[in-house]
PDB file of N, CA and C in Angstrom:
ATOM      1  N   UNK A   1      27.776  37.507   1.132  1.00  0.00           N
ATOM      2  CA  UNK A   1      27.020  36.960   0.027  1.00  0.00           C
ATOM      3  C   UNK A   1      28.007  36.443  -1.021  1.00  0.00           C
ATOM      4  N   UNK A   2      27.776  35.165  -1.568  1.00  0.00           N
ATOM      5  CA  UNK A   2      28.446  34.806  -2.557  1.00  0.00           C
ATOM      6  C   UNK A   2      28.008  34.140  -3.683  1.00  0.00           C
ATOM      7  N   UNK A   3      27.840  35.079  -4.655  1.00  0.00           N
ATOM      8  CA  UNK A   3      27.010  34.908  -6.075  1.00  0.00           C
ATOM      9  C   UNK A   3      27.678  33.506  -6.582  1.00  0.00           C
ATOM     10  N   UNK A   4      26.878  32.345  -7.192  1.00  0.00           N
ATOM     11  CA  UNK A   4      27.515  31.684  -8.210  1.00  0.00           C
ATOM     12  C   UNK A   4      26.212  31.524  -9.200  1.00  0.00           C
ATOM     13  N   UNK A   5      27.126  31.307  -9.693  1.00  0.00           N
ATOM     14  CA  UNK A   5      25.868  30.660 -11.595  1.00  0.00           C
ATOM     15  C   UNK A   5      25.531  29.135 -12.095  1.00  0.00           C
ATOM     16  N   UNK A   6      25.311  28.796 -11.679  1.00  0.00           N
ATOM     17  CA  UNK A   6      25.825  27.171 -12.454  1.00  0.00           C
ATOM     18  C   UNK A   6      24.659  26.812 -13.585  1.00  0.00           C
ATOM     19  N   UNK A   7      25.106  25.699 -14.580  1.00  0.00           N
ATOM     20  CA  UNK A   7      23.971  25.609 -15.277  1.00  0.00           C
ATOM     21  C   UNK A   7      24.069  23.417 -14.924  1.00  0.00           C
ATOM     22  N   UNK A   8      22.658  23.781 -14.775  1.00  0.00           N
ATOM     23  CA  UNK A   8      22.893  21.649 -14.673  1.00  0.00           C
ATOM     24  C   UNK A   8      21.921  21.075 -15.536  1.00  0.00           C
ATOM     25  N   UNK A   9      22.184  19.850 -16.112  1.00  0.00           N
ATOM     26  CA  UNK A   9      21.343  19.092 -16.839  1.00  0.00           C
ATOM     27  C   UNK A   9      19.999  18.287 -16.129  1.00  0.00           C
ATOM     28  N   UNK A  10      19.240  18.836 -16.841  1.00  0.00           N
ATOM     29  CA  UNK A  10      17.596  18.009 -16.072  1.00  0.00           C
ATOM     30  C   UNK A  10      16.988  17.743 -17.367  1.00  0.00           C
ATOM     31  N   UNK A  11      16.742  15.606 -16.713  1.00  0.00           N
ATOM     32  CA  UNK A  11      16.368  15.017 -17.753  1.00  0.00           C
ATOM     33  C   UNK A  11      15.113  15.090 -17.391  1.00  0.00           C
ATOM     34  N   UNK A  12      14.439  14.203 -18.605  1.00  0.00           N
ATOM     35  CA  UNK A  12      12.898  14.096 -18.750  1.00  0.00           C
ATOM     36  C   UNK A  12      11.867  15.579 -19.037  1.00  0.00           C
ATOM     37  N   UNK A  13      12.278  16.300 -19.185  1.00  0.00           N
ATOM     38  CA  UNK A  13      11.382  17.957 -19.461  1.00  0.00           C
ATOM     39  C   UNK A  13      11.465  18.292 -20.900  1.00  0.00           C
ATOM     40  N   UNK A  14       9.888  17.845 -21.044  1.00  0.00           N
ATOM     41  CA  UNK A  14       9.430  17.414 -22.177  1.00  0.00           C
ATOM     42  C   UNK A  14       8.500  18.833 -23.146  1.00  0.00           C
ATOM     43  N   UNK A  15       8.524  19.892 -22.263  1.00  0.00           N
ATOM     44  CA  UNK A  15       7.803  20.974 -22.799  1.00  0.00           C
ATOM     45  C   UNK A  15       7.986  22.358 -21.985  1.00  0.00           C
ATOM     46  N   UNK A  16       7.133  23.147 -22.313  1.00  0.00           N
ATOM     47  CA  UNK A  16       7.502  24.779 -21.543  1.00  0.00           C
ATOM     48  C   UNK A  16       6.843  24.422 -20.187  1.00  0.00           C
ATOM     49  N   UNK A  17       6.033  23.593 -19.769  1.00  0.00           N
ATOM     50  CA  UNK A  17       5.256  23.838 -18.507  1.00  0.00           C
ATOM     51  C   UNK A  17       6.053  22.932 -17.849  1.00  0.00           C
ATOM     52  N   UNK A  18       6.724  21.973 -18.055  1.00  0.00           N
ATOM     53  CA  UNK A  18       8.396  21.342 -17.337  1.00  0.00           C
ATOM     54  C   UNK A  18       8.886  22.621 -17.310  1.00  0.00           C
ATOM     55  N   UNK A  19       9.806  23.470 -18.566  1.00  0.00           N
ATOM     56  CA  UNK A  19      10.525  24.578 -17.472  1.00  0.00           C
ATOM     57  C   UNK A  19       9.688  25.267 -16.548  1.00  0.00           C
ATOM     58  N   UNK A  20       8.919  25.633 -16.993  1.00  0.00           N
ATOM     59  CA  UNK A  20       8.022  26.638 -15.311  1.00  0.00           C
ATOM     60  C   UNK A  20       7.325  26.055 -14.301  1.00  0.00           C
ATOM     61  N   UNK A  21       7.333  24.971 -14.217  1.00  0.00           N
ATOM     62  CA  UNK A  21       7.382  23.893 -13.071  1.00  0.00           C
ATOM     63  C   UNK A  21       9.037  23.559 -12.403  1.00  0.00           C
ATOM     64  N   UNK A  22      10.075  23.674 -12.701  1.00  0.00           N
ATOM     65  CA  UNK A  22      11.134  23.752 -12.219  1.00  0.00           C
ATOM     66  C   UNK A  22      11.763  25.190 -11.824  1.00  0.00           C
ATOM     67  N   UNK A  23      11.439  26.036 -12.607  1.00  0.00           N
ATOM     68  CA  UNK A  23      11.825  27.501 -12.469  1.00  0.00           C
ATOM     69  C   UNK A  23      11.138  27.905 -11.172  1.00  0.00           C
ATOM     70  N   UNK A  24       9.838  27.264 -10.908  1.00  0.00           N
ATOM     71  CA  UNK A  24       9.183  27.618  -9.937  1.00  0.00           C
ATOM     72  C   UNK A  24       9.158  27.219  -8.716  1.00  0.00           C
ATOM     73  N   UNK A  25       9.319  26.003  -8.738  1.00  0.00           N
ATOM     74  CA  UNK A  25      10.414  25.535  -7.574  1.00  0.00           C
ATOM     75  C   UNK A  25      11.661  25.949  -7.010  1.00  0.00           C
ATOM     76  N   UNK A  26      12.685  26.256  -7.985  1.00  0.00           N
ATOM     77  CA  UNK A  26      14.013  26.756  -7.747  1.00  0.00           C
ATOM     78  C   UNK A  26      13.883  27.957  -7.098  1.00  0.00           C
ATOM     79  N   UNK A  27      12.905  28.727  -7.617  1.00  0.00           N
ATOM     80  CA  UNK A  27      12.994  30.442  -7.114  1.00  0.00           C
ATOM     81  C   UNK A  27      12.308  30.415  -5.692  1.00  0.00           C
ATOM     82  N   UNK A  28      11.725  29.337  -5.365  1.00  0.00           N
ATOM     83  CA  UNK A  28      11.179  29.226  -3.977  1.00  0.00           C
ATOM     84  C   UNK A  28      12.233  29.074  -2.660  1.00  0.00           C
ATOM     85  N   UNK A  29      13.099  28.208  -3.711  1.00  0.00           N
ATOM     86  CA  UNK A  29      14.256  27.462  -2.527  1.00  0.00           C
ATOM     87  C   UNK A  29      14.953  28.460  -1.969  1.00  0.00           C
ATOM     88  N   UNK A  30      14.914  29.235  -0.708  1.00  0.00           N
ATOM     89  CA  UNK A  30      15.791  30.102  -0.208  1.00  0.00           C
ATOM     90  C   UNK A  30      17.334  30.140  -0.535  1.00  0.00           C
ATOM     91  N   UNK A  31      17.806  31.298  -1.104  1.00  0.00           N
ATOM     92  CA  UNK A  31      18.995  31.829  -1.641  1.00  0.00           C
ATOM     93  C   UNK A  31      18.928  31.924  -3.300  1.00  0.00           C
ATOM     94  N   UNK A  32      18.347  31.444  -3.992  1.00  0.00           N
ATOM     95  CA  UNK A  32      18.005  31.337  -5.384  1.00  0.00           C
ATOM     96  C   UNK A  32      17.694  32.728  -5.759  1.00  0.00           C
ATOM     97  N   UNK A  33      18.161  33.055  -6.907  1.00  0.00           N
ATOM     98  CA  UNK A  33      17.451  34.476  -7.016  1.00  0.00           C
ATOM     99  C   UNK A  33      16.659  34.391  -8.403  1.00  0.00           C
ATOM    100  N   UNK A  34      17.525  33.822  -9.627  1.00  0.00           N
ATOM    101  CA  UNK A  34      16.842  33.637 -10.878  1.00  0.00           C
ATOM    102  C   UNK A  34      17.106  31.728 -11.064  1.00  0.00           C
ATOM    103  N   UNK A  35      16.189  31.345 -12.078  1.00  0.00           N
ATOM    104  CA  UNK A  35      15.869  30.157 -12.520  1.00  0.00           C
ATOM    105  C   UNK A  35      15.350  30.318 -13.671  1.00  0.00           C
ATOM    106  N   UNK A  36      16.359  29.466 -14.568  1.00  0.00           N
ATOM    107  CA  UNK A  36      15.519  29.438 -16.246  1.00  0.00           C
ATOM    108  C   UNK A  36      16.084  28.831 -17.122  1.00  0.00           C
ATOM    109  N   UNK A  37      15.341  27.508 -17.168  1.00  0.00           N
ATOM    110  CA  UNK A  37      14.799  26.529 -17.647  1.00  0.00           C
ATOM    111  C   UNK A  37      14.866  26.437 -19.096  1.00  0.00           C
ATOM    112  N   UNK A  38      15.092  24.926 -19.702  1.00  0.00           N
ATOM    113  CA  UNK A  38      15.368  25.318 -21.354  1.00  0.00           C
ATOM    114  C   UNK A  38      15.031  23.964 -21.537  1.00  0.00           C
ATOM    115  N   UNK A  39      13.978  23.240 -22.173  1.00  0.00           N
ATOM    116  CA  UNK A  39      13.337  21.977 -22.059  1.00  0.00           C
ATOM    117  C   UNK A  39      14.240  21.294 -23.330  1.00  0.00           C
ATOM    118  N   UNK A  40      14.085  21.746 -24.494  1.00  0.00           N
ATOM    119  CA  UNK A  40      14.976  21.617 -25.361  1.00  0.00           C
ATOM    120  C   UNK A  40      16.147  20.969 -25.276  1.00  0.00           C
ATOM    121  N   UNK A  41      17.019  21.914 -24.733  1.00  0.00           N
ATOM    122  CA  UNK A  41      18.441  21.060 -24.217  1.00  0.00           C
ATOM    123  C   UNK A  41      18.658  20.876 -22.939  1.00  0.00           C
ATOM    124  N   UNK A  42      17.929  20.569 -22.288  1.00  0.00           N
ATOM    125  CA  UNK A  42      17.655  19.720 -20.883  1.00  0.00           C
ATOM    126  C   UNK A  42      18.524  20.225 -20.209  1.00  0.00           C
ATOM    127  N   UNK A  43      18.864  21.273 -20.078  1.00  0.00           N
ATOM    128  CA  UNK A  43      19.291  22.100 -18.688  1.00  0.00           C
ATOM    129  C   UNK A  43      18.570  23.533 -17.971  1.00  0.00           C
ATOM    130  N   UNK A  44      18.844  23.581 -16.913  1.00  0.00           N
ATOM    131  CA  UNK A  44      18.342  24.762 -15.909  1.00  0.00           C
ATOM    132  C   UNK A  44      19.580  25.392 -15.562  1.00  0.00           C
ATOM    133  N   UNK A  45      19.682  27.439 -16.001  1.00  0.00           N
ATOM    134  CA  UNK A  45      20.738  27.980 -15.688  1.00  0.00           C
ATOM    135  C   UNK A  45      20.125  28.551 -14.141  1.00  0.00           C
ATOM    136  N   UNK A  46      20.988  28.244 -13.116  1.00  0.00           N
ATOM    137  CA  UNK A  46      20.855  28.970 -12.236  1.00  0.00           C
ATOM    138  C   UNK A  46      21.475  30.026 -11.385  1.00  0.00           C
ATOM    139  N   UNK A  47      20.750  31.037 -10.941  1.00  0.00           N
ATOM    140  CA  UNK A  47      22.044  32.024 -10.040  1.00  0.00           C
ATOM    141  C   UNK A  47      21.335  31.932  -8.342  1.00  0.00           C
ATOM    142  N   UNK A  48      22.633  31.707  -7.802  1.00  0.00           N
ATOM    143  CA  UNK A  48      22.228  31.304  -6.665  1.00  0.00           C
ATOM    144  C   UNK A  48      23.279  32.441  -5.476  1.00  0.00           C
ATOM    145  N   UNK A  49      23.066  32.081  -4.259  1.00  0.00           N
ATOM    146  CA  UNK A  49      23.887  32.939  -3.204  1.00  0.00           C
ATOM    147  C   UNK A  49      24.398  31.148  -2.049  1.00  0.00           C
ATOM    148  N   UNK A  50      25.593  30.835  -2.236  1.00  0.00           N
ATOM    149  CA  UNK A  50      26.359  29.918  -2.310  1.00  0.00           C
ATOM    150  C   UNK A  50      26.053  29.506  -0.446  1.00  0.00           C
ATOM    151  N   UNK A  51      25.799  31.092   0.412  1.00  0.00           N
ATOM    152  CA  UNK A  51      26.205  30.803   1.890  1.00  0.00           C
ATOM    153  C   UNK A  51      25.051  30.712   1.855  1.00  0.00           C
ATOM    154  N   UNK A  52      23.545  30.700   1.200  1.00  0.00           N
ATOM    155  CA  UNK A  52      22.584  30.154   2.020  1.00  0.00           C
ATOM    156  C   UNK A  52      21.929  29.125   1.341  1.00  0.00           C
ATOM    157  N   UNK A  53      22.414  28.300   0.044  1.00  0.00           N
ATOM    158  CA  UNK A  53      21.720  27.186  -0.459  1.00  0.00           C
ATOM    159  C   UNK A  53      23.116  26.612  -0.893  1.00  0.00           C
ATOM    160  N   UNK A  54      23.144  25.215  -1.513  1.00  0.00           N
ATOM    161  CA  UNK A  54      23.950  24.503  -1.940  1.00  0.00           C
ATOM    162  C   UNK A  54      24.068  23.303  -3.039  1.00  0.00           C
ATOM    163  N   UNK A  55      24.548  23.526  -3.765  1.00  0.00           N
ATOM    164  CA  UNK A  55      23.935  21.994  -5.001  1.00  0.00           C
ATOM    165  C   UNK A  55      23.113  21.405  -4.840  1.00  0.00           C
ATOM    166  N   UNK A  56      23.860  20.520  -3.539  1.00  0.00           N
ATOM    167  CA  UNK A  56      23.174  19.554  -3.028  1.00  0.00           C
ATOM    168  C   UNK A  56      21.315  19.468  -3.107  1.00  0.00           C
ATOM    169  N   UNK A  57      21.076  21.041  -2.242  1.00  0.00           N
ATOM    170  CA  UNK A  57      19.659  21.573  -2.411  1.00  0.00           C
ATOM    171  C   UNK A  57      19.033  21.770  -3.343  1.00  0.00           C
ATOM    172  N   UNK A  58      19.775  22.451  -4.413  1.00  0.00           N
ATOM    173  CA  UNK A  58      19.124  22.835  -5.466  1.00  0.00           C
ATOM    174  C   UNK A  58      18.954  21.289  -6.298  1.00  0.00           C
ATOM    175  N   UNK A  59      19.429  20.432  -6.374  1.00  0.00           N
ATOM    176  CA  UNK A  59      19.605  18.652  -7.059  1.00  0.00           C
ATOM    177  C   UNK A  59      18.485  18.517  -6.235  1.00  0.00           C
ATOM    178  N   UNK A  60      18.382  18.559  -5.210  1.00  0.00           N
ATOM    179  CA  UNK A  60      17.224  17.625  -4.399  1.00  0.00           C
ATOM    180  C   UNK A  60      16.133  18.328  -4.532  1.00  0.00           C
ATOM    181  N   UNK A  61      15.746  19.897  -5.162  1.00  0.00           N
ATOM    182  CA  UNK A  61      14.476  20.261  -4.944  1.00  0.00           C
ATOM    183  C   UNK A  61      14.565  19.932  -6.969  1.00  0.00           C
ATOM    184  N   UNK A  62      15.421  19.941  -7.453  1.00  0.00           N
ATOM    185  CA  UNK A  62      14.814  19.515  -8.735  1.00  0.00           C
ATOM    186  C   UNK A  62      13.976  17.908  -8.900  1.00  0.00           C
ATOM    187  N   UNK A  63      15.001  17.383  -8.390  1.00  0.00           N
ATOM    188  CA  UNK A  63      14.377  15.904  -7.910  1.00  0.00           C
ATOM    189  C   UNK A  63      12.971  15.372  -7.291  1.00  0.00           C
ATOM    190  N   UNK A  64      12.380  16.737  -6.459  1.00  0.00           N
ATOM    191  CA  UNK A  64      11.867  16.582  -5.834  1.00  0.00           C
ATOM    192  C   UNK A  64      10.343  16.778  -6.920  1.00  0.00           C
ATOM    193  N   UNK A  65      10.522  17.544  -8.148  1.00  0.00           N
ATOM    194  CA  UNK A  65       9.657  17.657  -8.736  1.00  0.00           C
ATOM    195  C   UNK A  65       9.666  16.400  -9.957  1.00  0.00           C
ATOM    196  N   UNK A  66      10.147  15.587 -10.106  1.00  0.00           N
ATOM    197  CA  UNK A  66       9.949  14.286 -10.331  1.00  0.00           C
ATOM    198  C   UNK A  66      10.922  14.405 -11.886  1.00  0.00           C
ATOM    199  N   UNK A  67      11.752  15.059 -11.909  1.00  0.00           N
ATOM    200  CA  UNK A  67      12.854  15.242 -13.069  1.00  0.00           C
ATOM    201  C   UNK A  67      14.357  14.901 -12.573  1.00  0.00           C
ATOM    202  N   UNK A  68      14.707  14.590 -12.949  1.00  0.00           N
ATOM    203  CA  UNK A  68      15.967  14.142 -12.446  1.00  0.00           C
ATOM    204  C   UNK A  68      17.380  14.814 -13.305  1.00  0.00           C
ATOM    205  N   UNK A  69      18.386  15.034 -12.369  1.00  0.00           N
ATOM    206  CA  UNK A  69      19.799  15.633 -12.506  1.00  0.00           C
ATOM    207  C   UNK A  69      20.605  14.855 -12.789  1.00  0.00           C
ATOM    208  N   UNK A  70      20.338  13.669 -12.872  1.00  0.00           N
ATOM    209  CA  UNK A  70      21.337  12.437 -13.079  1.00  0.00           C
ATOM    210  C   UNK A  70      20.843  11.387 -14.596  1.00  0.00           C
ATOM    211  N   UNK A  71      21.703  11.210 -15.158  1.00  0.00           N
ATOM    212  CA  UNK A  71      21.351  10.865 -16.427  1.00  0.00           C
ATOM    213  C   UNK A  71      20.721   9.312 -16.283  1.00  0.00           C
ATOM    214  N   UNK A  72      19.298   8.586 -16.533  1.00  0.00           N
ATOM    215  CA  UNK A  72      19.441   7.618 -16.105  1.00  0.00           C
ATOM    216  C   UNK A  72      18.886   6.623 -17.158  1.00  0.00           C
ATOM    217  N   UNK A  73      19.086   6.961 -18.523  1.00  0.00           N
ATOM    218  CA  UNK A  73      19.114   6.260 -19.601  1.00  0.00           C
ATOM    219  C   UNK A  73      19.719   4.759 -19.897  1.00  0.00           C
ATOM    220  N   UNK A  74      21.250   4.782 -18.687  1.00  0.00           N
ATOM    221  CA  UNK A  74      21.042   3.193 -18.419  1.00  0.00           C
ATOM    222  C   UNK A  74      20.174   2.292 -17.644  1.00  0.00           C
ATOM    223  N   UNK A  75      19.696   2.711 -16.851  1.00  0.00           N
ATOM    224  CA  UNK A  75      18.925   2.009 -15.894  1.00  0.00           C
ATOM    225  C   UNK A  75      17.674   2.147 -17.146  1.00  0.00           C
ATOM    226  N   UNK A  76      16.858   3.080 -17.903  1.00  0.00           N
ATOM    227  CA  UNK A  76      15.834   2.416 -18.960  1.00  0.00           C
ATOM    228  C   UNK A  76      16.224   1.383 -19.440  1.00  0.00           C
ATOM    229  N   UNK A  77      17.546   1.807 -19.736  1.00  0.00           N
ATOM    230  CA  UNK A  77      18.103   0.408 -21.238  1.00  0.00           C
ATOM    231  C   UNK A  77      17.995  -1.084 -20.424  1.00  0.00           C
ATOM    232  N   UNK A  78      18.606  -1.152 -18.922  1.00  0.00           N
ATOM    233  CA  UNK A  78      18.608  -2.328 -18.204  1.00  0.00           C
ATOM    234  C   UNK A  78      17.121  -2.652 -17.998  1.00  0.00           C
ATOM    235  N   UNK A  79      16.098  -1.466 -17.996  1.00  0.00           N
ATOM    236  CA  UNK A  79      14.841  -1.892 -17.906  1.00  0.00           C
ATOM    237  C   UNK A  79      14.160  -3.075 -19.074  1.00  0.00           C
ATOM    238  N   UNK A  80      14.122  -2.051 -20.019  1.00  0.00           N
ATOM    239  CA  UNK A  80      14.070  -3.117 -20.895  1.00  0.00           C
ATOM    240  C   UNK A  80      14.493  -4.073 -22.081  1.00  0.00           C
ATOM    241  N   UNK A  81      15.782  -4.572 -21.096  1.00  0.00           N
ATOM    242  CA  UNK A  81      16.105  -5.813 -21.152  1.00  0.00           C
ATOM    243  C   UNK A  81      15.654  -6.405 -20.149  1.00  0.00           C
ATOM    244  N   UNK A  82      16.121  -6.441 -18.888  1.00  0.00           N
ATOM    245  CA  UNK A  82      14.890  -7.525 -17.811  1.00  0.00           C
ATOM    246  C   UNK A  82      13.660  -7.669 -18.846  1.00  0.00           C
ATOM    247  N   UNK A  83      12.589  -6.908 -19.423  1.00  0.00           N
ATOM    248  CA  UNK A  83      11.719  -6.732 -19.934  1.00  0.00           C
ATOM    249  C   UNK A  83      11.789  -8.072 -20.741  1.00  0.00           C
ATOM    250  N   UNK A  84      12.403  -7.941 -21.807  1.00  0.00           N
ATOM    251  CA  UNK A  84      12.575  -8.558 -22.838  1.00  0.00           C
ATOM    252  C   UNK A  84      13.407  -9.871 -22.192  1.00  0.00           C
ATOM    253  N   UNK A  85      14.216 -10.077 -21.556  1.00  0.00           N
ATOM    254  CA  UNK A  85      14.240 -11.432 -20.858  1.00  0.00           C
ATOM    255  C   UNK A  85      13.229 -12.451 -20.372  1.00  0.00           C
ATOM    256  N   UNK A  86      12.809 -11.213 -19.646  1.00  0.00           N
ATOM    257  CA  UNK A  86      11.150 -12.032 -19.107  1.00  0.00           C
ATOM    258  C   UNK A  86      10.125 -12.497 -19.897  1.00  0.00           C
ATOM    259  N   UNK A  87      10.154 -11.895 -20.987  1.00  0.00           N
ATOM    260  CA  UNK A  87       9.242 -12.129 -22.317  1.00  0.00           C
ATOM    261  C   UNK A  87       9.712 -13.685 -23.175  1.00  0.00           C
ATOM    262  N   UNK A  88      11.257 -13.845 -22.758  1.00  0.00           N
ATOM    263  CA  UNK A  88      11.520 -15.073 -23.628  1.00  0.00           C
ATOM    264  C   UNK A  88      11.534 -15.999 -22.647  1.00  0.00           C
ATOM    265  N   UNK A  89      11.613 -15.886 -21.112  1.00  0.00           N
ATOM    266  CA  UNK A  89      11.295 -17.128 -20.362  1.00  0.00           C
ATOM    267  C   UNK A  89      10.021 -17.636 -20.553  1.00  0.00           C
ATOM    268  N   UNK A  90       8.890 -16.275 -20.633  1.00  0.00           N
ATOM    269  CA  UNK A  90       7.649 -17.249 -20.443  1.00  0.00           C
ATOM    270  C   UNK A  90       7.433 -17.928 -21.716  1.00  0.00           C
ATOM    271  N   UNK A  91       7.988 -17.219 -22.818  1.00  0.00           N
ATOM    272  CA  UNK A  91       7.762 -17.818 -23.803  1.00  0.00           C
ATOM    273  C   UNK A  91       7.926 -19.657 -23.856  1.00  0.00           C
ATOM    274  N   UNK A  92       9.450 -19.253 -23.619  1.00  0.00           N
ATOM    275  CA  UNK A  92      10.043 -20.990 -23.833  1.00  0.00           C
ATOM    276  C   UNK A  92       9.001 -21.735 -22.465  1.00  0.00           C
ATOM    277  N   UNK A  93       8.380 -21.279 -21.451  1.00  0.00           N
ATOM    278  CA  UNK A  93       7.970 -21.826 -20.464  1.00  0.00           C
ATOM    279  C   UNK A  93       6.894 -22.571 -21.073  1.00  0.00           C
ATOM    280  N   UNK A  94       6.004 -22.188 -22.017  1.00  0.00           N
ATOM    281  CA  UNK A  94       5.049 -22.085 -22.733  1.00  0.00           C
ATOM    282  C   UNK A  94       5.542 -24.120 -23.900  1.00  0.00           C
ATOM    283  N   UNK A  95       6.578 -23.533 -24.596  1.00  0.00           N
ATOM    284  CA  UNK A  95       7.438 -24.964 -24.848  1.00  0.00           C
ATOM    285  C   UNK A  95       7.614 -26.271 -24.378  1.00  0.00           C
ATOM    286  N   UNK A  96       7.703 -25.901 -22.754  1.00  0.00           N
ATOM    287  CA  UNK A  96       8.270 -27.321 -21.824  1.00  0.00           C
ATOM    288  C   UNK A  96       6.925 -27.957 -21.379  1.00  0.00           C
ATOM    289  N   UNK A  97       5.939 -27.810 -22.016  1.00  0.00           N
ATOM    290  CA  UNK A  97       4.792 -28.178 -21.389  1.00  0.00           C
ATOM    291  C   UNK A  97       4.545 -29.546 -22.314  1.00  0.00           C
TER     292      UNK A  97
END
């Protein structure tokens, strides 16, 4: 058995029923023992047993509950700009007539 702890950042968890919707997942995932969740500052501390789960797992079952481990505040920002691009083509489209 090999105990580790890690704590990881999970974006988008916006209240207490985000942490116990992730806590509750995590403690499912075989080898997990505790999970707990802090919506506030957007991380989940976890203690895990290393030889029967792995990051990897624990990232993909957070993921899997529709929160994400990966920061993806640029891809919004690129959102909307496409957004706002598209808004001034049709505009001027509106012009050439």
């Amino acid at each position: 058995m090999s105990i580790k702890n890690i704590r990881l950042k999970v974006y988008n968890m916006t209240c207490t029923s985000c942490e116990k919707t992730i806590e509750r997942v995590l403690k499912k995932l075989v080898g997990v023992f505790n999970a707990k969740a802090n919506y506030s500052g957007q991380f989940v501390d976890i203690e895990y047993d290393s030889e029967l789960c792995n990051l990897k797992d624990i990232k993909d079952c957070i993921n899997s509950t529709g929160y994400s481990t990966e920061n993806s505040s640029n891809l919004g920002f690129a959102g909307i700009l496409l957004v706002g691009m598209a808004i001034i083509l049709i505009g001027n489209s509106d012009s050439v007539k």
